[in-house]
Protein backbone atom coordinates (compact mmCIF):
# COMPACT_ATOMS: atom_id res chain seq x y z
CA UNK A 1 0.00 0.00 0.00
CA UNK A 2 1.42 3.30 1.10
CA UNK A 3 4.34 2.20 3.19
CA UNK A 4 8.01 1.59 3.08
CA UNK A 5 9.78 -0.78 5.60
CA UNK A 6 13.07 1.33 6.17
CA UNK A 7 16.14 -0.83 7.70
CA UNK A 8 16.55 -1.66 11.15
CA UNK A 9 19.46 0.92 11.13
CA UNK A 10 17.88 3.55 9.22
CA UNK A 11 17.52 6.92 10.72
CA UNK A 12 13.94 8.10 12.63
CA UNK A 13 12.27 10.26 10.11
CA UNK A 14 8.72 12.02 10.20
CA UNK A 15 6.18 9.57 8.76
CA UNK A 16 7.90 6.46 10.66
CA UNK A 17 5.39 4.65 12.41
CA UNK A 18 5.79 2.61 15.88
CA UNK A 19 3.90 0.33 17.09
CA UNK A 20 3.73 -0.29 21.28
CA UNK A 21 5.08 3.57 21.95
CA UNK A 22 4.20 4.10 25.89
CA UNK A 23 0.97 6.73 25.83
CA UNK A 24 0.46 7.93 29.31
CA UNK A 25 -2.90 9.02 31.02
CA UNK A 26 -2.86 11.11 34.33
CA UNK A 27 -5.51 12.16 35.89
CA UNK A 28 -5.04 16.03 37.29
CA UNK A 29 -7.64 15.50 40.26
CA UNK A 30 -6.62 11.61 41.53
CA UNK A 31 -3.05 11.27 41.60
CA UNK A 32 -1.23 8.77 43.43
CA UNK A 33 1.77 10.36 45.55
CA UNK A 34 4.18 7.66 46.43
CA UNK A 35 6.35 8.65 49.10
CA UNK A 36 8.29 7.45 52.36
CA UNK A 37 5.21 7.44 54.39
CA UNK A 38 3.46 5.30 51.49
CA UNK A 39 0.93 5.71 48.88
CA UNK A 40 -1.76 8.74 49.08
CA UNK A 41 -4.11 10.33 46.39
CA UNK A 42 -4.09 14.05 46.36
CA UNK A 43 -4.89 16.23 43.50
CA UNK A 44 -2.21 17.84 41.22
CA UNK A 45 -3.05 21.46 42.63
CA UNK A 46 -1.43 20.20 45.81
CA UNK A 47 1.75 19.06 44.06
CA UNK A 48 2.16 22.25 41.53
CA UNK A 49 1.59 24.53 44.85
CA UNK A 50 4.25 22.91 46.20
CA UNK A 51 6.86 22.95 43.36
CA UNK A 52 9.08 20.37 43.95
CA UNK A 53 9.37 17.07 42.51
CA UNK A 54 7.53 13.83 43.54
CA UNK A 55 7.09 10.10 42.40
CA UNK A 56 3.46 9.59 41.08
CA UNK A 57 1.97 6.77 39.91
CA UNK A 58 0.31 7.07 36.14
CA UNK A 59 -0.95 4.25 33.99
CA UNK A 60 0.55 3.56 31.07
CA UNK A 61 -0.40 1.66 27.92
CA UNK A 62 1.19 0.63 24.53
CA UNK A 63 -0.24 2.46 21.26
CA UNK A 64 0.59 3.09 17.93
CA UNK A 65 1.96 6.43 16.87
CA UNK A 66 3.62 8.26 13.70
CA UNK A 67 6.55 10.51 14.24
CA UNK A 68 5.54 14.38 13.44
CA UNK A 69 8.71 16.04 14.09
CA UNK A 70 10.66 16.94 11.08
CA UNK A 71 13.49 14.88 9.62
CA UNK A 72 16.68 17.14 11.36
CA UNK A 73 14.75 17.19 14.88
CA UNK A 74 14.18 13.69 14.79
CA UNK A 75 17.42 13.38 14.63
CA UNK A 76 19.68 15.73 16.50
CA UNK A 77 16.77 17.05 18.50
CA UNK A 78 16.63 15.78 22.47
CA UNK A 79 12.89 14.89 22.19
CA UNK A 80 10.73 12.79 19.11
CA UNK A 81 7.17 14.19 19.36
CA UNK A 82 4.36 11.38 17.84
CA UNK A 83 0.43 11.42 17.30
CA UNK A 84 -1.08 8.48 18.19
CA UNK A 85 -2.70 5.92 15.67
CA UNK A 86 -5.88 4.66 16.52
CA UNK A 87 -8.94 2.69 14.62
CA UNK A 88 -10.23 4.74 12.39
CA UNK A 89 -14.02 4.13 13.37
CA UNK A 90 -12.42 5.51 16.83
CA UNK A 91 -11.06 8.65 15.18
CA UNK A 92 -13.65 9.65 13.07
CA UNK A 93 -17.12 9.19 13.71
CA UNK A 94 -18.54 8.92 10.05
CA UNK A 95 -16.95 5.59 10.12
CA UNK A 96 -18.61 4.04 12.64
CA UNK A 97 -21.95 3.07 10.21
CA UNK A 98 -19.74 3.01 7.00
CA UNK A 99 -19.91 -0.33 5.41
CA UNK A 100 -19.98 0.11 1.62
CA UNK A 101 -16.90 0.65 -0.59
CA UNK A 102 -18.29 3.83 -2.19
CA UNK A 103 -18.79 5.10 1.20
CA UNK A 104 -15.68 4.53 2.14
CA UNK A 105 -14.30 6.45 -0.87
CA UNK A 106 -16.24 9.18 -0.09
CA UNK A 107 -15.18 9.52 3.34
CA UNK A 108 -11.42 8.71 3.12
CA UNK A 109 -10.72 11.42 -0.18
CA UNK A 110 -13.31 14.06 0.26
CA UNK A 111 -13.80 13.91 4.19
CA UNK A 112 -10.60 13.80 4.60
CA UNK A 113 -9.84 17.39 2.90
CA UNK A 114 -12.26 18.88 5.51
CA UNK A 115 -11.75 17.91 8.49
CA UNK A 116 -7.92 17.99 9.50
CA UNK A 117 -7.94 16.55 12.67
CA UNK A 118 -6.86 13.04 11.69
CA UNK A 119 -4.80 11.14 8.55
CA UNK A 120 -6.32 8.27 6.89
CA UNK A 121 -3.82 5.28 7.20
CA UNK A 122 -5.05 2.11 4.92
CA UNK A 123 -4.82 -1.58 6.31
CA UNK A 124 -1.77 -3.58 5.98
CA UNK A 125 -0.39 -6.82 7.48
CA UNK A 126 3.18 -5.63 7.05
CA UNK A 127 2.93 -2.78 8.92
CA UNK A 128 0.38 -4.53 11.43
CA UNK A 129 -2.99 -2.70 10.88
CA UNK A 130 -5.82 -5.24 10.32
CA UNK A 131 -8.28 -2.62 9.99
CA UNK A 132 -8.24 1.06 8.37
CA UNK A 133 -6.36 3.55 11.08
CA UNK A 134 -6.01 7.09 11.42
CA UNK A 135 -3.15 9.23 12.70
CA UNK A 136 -5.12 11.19 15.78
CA UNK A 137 -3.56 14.76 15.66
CA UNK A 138 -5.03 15.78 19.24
CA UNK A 139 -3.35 13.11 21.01
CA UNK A 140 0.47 13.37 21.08
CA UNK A 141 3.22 11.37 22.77
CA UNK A 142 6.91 12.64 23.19
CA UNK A 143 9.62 10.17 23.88
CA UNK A 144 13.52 10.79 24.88
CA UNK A 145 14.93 10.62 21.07
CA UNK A 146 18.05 8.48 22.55
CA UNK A 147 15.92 6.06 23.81
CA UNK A 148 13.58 5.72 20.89
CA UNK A 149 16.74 4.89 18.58
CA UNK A 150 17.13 2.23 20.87
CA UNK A 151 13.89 0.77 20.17
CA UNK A 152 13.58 0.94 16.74
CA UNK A 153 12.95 -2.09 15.83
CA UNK A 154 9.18 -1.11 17.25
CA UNK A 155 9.18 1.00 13.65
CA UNK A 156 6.95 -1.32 11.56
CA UNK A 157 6.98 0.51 8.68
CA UNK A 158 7.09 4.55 7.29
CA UNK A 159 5.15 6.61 5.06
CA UNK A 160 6.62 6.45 1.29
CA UNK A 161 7.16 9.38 -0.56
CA UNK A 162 3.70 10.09 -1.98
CA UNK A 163 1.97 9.51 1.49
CA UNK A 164 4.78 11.38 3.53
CA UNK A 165 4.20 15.01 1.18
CA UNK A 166 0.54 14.66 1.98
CA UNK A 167 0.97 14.09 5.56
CA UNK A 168 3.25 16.97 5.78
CA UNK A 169 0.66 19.18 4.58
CA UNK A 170 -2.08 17.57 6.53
CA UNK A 171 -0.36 18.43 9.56
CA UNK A 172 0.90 22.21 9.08
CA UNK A 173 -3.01 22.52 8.37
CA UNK A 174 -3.73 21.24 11.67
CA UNK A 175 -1.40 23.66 13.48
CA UNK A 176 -2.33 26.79 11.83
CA UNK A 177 -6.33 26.14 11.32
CA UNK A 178 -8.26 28.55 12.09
CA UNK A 179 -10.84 27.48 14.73
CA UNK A 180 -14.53 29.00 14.06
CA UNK A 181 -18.19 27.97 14.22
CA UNK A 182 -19.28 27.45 10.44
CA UNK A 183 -22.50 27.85 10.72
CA UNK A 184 -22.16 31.50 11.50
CA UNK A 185 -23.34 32.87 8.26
CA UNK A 186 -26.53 30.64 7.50
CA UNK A 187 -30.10 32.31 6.95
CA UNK A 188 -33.24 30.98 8.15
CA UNK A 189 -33.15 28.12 6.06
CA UNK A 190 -29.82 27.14 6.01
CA UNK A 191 -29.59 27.30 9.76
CA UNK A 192 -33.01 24.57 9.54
CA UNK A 193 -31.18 22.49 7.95
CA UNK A 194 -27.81 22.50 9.45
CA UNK A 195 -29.81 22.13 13.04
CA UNK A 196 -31.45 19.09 11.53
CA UNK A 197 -28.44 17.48 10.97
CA UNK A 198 -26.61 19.12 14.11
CA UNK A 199 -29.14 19.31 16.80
CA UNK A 200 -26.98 21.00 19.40
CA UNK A 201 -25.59 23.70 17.18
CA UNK A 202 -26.38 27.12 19.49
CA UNK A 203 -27.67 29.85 16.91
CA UNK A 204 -25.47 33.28 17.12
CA UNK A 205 -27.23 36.29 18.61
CA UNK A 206 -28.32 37.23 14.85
CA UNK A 207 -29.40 34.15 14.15
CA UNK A 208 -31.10 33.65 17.66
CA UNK A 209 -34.33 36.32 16.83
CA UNK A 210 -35.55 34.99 13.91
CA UNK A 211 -34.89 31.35 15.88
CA UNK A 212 -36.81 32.16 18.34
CA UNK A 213 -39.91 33.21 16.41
CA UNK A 214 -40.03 30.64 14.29
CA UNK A 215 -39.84 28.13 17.29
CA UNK A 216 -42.56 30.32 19.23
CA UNK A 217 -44.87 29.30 15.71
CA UNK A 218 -43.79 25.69 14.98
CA UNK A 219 -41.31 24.53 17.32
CA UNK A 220 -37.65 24.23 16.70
CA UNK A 221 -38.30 21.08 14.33
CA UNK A 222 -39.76 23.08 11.76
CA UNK A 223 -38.15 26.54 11.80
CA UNK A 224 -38.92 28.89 9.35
């Protein structure tokens, strides 16, 4: 498919992918203070007020992930930043009723110009995805880069060039998106529609008036 299988050797580059990366999930209001009067849970409020350092402990889990940072941090740089690579009915909810094959093409080419939160990753046994994936750009992991050279024979497999230029691009449009509600400029019965399909969109204040007269008429089902 879209994947090269670099050398064992070969230097970490953006686009490699790992699988069993260690993705870490603390929770700010329980955590577990280990110190030489035992175990207690305290909230992290308590520890930041404090300032110094403590031993906590966090649960941990292996996950996939794709390297983000560029080629020359990846390798001189003291930290490798990843996104994490989950299933793709996970990622993106569209999938989770999508069944047929022109369905799927919809939603992997033209889906996947608007919304730029994830990166479509097709299955293949080689790289050890069963099932369609998607690169998750909201959840990232960063990992000592010493240490990750060290386990590089985790790296199943890296974007090739085709895949890798698109990915690029897909993620400097994540990072400099600019974050609005689209619905902002709909009339009457544009905003109908898009509320039909979004129930818990919340009408602007211009939009709100001629909401609320049309719902004091015919209810919010049918506005006008």
């Amino acid at each position: 498919m879209i994947y090269e299988f670099p050398t064992i050797t070969a230097s970490i580059r953006q686009g490699d992918i790992f699988i069993g990366l260690p993705r870490i999930d603390l929770s700010l209001n329980r955590v577990v203070l280990v110190s030489e009067f035992g175990e207690r849970v305290v909230n992290w409020a308590d520890i930041a007020a404090n300032g110094s350092p403590v031993n906590v402990i966090v649960p941990v889990r292996p996950v996939a992930a794709i390297v983000v940072t560029q080629d020359c941090d990846a390798v001189r740089g003291r930290d490798v930043t990843l996104c994490e690579i989950r299933n793709f009915r996970d990622v993106e909810r569209k999938g989770k009723d999508t069944s047929s094959a022109k369905s799927w093409k919809t939603l992997i080419t033209q889906h996947a110009r608007l919304n730029q939160k994830w990166f479509y990753l097709p299955p293949d046994d080689m790289v050890g995805f069963r099932e369609k994936m998607a690169v998750d750009f909201m959840v990232t992991l960063r990992v000592p880069r010493t240490d990750l050279e060290e386990l590089r024979y985790l790296r199943k497999g890296r974007l090739n060039m085709v895949a890798d230029e698109h990915f690029r691009e897909r993620l400097s449009d994540f990072y400099r998106r600019y974050p609005y509600d689209e619905w902002y400029p709909l009339n009457q019965e544009e905003l109908k529609a898009y509320m039909a399909e979004y129930p818990e969109t919340k009408p602007f204040p211009w939009q709100e008036d001629s909401v609320s007269k049309c719902n004091s008429k015919v209810g919010v089902d049918n506005l006008c």
